[in-house]
PDB file of N, CA and C in Angstrom:
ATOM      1  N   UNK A   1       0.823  -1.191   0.000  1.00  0.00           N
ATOM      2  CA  UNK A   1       0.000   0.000   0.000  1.00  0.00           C
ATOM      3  C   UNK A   1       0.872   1.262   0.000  1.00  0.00           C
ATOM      4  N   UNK A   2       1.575   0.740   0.892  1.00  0.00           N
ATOM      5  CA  UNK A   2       2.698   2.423   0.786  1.00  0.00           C
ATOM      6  C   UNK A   2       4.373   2.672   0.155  1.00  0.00           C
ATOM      7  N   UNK A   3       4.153   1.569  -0.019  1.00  0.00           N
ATOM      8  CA  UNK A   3       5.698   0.681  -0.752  1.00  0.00           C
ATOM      9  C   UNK A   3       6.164   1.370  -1.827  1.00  0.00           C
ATOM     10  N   UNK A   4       5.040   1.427  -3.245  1.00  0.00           N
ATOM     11  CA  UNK A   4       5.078   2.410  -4.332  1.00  0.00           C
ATOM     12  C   UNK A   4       5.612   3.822  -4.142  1.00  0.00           C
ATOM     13  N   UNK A   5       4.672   4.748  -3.446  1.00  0.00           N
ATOM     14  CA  UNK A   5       4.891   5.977  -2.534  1.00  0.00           C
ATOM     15  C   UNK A   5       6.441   6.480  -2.473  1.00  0.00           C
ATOM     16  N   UNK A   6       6.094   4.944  -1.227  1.00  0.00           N
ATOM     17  CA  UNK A   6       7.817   5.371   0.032  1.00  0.00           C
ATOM     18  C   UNK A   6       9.000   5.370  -1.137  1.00  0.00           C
ATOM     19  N   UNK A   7       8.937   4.334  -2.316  1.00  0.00           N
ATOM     20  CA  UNK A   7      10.082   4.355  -3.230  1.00  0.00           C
ATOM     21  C   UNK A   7       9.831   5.404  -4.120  1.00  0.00           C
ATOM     22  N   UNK A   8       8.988   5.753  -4.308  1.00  0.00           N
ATOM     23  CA  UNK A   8       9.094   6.749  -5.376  1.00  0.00           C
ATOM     24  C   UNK A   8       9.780   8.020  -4.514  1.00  0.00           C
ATOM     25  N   UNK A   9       9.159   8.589  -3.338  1.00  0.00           N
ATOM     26  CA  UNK A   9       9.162   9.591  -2.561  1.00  0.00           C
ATOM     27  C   UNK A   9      11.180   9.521  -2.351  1.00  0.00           C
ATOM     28  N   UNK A  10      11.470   8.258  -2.019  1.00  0.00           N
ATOM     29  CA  UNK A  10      12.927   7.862  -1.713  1.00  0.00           C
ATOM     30  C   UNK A  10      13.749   8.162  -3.103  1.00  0.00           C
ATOM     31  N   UNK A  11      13.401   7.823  -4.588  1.00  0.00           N
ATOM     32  CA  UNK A  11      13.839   8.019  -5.949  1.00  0.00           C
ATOM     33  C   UNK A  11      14.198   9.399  -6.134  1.00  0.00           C
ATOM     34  N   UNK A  12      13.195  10.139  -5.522  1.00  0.00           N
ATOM     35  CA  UNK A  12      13.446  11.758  -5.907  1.00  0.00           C
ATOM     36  C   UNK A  12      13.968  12.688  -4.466  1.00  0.00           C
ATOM     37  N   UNK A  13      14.523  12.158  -3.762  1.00  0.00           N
ATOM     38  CA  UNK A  13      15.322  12.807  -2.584  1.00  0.00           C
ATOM     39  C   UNK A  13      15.921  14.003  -2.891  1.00  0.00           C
ATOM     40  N   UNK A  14      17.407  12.946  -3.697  1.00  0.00           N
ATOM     41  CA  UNK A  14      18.416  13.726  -4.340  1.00  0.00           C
ATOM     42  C   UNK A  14      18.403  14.679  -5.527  1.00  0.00           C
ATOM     43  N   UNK A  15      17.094  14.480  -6.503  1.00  0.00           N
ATOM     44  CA  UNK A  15      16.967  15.616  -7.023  1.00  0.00           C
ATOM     45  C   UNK A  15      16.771  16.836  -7.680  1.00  0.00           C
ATOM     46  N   UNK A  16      17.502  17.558  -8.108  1.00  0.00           N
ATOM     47  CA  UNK A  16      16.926  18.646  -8.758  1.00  0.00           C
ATOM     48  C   UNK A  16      15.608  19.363  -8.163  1.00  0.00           C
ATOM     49  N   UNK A  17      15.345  20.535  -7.258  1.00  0.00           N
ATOM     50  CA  UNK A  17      13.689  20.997  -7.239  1.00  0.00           C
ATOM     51  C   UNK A  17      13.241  21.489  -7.861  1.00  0.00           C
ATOM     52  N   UNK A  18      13.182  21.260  -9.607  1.00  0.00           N
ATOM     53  CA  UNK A  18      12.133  21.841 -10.292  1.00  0.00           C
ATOM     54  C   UNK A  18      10.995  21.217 -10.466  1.00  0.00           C
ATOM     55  N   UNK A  19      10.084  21.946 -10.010  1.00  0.00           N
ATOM     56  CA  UNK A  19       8.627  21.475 -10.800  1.00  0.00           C
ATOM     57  C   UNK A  19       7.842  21.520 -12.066  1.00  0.00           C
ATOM     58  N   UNK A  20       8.765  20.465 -12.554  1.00  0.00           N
ATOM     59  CA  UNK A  20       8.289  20.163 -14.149  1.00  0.00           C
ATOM     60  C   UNK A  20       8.084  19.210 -14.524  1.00  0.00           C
ATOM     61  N   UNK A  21       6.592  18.584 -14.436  1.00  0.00           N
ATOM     62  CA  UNK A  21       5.019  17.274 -14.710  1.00  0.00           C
ATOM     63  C   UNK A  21       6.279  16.534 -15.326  1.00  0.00           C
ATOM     64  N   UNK A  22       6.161  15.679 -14.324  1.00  0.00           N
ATOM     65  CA  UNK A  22       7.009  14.297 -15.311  1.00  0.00           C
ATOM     66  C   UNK A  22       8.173  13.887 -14.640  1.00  0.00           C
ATOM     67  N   UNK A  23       8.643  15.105 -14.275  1.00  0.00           N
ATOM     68  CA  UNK A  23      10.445  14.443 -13.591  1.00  0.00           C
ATOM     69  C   UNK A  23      10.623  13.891 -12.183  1.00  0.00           C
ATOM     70  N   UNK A  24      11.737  13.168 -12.296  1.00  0.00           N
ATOM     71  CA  UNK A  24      11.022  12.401 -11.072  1.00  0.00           C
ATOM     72  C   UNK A  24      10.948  13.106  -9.788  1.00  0.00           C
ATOM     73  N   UNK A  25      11.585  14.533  -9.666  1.00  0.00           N
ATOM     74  CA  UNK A  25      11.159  15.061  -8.260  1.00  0.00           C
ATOM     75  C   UNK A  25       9.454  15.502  -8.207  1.00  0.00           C
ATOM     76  N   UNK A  26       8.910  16.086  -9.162  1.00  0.00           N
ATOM     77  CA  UNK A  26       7.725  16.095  -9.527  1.00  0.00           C
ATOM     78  C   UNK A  26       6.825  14.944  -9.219  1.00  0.00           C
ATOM     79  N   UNK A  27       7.415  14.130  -9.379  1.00  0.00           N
ATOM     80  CA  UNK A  27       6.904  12.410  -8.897  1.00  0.00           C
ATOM     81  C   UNK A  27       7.175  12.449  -7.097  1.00  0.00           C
ATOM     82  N   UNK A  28       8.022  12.522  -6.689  1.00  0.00           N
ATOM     83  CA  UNK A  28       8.188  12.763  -5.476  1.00  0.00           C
ATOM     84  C   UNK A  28       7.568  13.571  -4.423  1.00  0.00           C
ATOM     85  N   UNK A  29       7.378  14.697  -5.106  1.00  0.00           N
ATOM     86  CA  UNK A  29       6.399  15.277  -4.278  1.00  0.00           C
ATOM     87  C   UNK A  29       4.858  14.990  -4.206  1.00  0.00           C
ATOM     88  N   UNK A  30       4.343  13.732  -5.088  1.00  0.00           N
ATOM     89  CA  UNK A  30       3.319  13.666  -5.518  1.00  0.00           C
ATOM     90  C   UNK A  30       2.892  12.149  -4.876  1.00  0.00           C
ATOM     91  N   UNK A  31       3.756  11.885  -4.327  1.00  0.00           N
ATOM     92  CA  UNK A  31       4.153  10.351  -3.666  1.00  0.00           C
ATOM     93  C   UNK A  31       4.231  10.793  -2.060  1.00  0.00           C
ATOM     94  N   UNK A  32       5.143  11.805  -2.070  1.00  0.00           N
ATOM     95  CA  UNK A  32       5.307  12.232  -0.603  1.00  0.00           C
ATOM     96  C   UNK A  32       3.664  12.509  -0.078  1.00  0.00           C
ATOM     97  N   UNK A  33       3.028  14.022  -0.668  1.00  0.00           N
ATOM     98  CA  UNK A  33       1.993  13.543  -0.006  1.00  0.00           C
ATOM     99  C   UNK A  33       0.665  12.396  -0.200  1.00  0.00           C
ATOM    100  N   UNK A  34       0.675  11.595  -0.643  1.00  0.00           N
ATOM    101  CA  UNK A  34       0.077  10.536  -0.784  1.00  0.00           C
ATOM    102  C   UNK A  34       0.787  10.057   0.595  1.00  0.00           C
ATOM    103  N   UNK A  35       1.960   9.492   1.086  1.00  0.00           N
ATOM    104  CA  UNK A  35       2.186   9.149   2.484  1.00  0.00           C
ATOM    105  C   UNK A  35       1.700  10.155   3.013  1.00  0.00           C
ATOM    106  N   UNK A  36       1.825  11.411   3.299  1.00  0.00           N
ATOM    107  CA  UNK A  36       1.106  12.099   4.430  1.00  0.00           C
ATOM    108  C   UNK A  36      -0.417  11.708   4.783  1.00  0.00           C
ATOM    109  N   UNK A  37      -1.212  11.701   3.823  1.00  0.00           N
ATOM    110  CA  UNK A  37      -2.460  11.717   3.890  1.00  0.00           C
ATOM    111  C   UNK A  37      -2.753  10.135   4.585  1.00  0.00           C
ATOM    112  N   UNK A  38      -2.004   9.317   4.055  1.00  0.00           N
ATOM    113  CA  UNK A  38      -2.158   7.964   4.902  1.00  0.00           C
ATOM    114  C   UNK A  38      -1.619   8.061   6.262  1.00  0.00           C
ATOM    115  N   UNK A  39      -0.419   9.242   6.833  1.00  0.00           N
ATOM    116  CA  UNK A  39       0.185   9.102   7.899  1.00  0.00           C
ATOM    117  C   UNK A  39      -1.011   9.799   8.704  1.00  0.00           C
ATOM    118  N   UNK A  40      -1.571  11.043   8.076  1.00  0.00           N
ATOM    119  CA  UNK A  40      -3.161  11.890   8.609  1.00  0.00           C
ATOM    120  C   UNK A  40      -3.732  10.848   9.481  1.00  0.00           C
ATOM    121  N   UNK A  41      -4.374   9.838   8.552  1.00  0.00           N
ATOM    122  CA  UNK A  41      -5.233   8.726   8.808  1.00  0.00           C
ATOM    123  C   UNK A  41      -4.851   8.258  10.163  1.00  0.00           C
ATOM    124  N   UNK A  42      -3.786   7.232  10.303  1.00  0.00           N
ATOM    125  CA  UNK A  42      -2.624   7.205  11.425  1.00  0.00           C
ATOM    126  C   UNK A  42      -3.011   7.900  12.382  1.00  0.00           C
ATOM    127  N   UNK A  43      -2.408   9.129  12.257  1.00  0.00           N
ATOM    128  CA  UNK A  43      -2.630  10.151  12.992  1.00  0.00           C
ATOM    129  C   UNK A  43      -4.013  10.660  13.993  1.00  0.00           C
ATOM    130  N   UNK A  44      -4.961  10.065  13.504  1.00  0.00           N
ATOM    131  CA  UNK A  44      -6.448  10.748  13.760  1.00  0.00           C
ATOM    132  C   UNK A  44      -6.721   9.202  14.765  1.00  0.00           C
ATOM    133  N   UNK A  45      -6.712   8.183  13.750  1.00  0.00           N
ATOM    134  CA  UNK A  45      -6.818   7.249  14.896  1.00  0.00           C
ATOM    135  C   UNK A  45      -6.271   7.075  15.477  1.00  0.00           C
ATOM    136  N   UNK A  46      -5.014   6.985  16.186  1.00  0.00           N
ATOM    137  CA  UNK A  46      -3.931   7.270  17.245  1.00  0.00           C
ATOM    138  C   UNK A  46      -4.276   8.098  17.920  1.00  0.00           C
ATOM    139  N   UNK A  47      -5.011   9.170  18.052  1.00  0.00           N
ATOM    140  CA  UNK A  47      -5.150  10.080  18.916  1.00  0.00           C
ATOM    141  C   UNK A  47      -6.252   9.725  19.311  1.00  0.00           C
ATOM    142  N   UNK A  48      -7.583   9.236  18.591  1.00  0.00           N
ATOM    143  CA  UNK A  48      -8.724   8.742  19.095  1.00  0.00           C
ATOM    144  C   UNK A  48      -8.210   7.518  20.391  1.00  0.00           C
ATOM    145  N   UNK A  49      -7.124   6.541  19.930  1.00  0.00           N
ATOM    146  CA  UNK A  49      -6.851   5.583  20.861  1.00  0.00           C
ATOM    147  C   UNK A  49      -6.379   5.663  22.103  1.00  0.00           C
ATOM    148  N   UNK A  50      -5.676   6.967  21.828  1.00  0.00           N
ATOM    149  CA  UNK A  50      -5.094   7.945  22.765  1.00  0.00           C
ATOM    150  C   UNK A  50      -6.258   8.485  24.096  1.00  0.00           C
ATOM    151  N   UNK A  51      -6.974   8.808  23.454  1.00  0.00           N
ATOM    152  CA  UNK A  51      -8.184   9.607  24.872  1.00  0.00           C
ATOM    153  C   UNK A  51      -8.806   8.553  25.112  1.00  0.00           C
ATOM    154  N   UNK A  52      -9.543   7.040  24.312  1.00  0.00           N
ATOM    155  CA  UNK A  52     -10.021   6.487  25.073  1.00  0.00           C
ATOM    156  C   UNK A  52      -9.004   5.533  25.840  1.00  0.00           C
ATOM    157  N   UNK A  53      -8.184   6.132  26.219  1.00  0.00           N
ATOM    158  CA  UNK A  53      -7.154   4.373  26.799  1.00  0.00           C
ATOM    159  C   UNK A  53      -6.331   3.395  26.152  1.00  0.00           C
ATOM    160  N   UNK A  54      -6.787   3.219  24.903  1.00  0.00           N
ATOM    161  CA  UNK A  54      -6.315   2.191  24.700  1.00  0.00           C
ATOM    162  C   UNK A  54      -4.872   1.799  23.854  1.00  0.00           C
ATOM    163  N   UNK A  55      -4.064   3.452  23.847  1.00  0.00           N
ATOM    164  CA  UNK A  55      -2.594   3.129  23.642  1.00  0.00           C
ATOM    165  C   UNK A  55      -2.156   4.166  24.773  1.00  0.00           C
ATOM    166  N   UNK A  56      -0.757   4.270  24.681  1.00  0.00           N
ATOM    167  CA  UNK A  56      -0.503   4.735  26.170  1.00  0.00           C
ATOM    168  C   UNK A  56       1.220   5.635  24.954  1.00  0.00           C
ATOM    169  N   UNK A  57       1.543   6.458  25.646  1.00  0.00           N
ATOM    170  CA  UNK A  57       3.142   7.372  24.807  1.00  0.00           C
ATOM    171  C   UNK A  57       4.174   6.480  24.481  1.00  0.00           C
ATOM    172  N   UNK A  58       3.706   5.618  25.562  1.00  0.00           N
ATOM    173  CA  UNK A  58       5.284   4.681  25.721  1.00  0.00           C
ATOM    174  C   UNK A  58       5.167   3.520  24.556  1.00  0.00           C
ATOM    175  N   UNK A  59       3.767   3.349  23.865  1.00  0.00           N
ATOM    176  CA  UNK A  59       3.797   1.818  22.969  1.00  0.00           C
ATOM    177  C   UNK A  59       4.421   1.756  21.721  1.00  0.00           C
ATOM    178  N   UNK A  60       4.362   3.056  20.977  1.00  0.00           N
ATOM    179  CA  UNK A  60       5.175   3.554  19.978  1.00  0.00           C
ATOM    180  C   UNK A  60       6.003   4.850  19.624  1.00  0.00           C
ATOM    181  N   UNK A  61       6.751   5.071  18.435  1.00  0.00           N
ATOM    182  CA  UNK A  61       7.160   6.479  18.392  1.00  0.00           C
ATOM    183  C   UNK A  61       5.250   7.559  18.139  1.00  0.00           C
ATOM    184  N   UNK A  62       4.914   6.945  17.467  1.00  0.00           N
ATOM    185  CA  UNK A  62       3.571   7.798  17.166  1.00  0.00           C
ATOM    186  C   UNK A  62       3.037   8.569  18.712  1.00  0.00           C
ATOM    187  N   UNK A  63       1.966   7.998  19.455  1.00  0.00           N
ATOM    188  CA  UNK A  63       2.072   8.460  20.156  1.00  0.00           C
ATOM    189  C   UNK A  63       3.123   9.748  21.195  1.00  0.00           C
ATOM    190  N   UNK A  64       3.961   9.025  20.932  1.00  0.00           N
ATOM    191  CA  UNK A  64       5.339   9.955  22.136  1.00  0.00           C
ATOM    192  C   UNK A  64       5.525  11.309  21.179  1.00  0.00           C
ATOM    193  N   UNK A  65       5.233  11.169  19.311  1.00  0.00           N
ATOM    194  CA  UNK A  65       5.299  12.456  18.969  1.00  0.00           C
ATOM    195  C   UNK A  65       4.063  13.504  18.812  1.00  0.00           C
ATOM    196  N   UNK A  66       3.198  12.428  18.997  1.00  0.00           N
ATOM    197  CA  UNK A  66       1.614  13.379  19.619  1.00  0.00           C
ATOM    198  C   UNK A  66       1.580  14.370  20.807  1.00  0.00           C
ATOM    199  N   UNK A  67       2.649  13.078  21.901  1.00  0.00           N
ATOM    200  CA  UNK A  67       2.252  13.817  23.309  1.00  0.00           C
ATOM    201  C   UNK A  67       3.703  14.980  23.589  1.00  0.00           C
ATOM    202  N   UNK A  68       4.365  14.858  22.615  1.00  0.00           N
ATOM    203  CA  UNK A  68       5.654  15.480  23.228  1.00  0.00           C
ATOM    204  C   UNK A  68       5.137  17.322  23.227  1.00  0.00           C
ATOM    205  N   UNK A  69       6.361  17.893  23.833  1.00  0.00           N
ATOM    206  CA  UNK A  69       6.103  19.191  24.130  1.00  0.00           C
ATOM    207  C   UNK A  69       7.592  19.810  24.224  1.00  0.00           C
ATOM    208  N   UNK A  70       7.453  20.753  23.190  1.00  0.00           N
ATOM    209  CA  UNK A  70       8.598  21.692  23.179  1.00  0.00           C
ATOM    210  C   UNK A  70       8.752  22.317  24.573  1.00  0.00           C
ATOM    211  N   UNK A  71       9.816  23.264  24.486  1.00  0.00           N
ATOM    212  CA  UNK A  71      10.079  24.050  25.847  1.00  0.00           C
ATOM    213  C   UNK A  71       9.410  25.125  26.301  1.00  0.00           C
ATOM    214  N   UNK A  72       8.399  25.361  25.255  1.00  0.00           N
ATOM    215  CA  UNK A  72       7.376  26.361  25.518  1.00  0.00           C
ATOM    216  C   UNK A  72       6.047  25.781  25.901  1.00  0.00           C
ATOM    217  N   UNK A  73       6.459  24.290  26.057  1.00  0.00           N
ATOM    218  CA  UNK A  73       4.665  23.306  26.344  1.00  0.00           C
ATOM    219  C   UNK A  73       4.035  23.706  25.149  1.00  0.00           C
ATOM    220  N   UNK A  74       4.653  23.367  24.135  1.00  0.00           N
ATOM    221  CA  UNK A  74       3.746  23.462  22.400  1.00  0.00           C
ATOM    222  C   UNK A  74       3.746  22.299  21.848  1.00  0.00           C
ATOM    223  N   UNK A  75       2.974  21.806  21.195  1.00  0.00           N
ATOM    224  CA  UNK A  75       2.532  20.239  20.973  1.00  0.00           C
ATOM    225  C   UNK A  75       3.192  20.588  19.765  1.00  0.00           C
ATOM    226  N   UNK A  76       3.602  19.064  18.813  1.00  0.00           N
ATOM    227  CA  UNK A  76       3.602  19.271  17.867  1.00  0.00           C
ATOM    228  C   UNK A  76       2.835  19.387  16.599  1.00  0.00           C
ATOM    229  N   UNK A  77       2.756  19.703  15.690  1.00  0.00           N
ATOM    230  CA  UNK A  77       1.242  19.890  14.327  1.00  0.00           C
ATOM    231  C   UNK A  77       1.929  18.429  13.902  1.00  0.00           C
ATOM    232  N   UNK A  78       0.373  18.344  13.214  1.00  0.00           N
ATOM    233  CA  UNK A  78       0.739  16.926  12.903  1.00  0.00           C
ATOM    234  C   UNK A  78       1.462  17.115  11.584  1.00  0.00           C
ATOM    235  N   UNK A  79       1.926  18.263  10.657  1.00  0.00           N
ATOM    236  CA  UNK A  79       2.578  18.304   9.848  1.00  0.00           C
ATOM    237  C   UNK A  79       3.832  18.305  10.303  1.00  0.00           C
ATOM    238  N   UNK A  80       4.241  18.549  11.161  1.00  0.00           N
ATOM    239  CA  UNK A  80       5.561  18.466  11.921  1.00  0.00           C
ATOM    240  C   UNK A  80       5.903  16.643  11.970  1.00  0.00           C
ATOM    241  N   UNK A  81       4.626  15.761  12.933  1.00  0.00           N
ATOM    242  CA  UNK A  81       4.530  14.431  13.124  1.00  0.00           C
ATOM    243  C   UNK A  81       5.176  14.146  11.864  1.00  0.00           C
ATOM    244  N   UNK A  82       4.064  14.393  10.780  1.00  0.00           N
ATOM    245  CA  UNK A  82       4.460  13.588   9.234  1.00  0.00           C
ATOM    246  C   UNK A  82       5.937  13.615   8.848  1.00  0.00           C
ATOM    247  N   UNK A  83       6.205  14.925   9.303  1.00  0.00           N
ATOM    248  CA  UNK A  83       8.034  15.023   8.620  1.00  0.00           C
ATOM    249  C   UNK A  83       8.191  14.122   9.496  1.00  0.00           C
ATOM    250  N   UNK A  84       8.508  14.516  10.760  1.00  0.00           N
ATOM    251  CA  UNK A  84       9.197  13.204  11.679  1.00  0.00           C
ATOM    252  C   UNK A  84       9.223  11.841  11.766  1.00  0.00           C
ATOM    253  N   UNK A  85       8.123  11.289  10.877  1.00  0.00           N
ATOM    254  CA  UNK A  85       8.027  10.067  10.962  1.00  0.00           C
ATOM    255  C   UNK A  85       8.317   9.810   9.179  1.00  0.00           C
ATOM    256  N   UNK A  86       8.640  10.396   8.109  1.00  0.00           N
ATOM    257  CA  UNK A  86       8.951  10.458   6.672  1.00  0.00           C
ATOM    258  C   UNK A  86      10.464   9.899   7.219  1.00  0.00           C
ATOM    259  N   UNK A  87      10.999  11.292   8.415  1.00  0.00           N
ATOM    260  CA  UNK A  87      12.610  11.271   8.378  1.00  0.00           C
ATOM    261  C   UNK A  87      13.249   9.661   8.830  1.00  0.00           C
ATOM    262  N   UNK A  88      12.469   9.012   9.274  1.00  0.00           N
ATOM    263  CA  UNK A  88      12.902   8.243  10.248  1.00  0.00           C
ATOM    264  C   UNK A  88      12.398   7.222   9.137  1.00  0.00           C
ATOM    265  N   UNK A  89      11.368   6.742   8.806  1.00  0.00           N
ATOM    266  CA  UNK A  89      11.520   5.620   7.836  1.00  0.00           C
ATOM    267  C   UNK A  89      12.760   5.658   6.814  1.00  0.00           C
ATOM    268  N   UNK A  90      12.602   7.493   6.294  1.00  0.00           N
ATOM    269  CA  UNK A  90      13.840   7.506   5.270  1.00  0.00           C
ATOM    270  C   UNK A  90      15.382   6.989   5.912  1.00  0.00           C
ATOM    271  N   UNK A  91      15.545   7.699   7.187  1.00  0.00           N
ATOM    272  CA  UNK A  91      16.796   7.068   7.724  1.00  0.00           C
ATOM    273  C   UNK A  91      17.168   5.766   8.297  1.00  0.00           C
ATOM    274  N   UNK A  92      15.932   4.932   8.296  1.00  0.00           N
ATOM    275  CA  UNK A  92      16.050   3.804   8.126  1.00  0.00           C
ATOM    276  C   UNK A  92      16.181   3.125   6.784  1.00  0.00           C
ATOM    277  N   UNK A  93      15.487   3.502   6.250  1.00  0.00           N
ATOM    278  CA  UNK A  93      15.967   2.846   4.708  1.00  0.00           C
ATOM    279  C   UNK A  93      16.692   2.726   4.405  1.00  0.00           C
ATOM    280  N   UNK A  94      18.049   3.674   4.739  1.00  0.00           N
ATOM    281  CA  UNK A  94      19.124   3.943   3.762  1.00  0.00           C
ATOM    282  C   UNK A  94      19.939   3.245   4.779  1.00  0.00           C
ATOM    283  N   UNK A  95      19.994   3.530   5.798  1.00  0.00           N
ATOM    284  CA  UNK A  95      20.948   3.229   7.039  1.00  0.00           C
ATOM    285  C   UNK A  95      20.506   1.477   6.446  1.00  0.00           C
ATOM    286  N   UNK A  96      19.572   0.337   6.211  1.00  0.00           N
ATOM    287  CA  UNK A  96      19.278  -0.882   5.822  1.00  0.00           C
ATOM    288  C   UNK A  96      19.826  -0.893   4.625  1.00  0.00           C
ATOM    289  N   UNK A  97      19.662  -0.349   3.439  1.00  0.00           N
ATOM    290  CA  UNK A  97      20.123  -0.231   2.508  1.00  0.00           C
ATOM    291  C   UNK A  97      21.687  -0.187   2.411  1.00  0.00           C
ATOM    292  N   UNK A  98      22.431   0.468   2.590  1.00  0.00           N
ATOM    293  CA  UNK A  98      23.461   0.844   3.110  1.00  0.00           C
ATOM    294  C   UNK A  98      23.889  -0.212   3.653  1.00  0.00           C
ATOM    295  N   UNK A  99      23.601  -1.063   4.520  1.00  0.00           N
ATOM    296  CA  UNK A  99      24.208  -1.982   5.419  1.00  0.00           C
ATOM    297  C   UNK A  99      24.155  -3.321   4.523  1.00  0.00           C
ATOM    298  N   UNK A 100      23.594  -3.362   4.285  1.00  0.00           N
ATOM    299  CA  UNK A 100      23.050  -4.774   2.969  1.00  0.00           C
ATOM    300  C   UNK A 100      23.679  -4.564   1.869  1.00  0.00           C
ATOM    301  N   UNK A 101      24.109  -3.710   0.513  1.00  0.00           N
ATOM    302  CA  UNK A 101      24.798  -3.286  -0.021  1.00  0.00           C
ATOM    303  C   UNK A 101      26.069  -3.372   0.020  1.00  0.00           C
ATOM    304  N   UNK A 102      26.731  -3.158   1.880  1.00  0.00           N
ATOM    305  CA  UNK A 102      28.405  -3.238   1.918  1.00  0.00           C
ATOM    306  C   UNK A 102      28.742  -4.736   2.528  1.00  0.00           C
ATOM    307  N   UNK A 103      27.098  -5.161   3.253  1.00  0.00           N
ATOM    308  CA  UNK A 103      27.228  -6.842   3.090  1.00  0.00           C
ATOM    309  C   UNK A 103      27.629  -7.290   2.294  1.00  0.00           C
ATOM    310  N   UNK A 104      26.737  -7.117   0.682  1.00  0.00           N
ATOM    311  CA  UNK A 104      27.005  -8.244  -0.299  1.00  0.00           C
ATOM    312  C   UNK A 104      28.666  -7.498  -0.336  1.00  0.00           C
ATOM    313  N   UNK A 105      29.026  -6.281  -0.482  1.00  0.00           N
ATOM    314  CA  UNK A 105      29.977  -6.345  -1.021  1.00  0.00           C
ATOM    315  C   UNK A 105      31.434  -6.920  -0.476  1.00  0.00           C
ATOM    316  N   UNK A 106      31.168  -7.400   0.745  1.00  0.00           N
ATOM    317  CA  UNK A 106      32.357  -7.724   1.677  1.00  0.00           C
ATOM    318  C   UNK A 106      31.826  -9.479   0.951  1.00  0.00           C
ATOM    319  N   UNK A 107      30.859  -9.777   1.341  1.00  0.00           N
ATOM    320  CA  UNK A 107      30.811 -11.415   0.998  1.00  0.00           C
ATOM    321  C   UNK A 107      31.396 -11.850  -0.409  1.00  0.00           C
ATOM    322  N   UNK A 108      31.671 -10.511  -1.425  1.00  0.00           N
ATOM    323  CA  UNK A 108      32.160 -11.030  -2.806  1.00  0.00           C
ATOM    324  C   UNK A 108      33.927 -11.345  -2.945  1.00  0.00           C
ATOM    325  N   UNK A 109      34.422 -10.591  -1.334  1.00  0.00           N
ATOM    326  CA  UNK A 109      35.750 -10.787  -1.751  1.00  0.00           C
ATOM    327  C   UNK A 109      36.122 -11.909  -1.065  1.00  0.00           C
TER     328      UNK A 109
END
């Protein structure tokens, strides 16, 4: 479901930011929010689960970035959430990627 998205969104990282129909950062941004709107979703029910009980800050990162609070006691927007949780799949990806990659390449010598 989000696989398409996350790779496309991951394809156009690096580049170029012009917005011109077709290229793949153009694709990227068009993928990116397609994950937001599913992370929204996420988002709305997580917080519903949140007031009645039935998840708690500590069960995932989601929650803990619902309940957290800057130094001014300011919640975060959930457009803030979405980056934070984009950054962290992305830096997992690569950080997996990355690690698997210098696997095979050590197992070839």
């Amino acid at each position: 479901m989000l696989l398409l998205p996350f790779a496309t969104m991951v394809k156009g990282l690096l580049q170029i930011p012009i917005r011109i129909p077709g290229t793949t950062y153009q694709k990227d941004l068009a993928a990116s929010d397609e994950l937001r709107k599913h992370l929204q979703v996420w988002i709305n029910e997580r917080k519903r689960d949140m007031v009645s009980g039935l998840v708690t800050e500590q069960q995932d990162i989601l929650p803990g970035l619902l309940t957290y609070k800057d130094e001014h006691g300011e919640a975060l927007a959930d457009s803030e959430v979405k980056d934070n949780i984009l950054l962290l799949l992305t830096a997992g990806h690569d950080t997996t990627t990355v690690a698997a990659h210098h696997g095979l390449q050590i197992s070839r010598i």
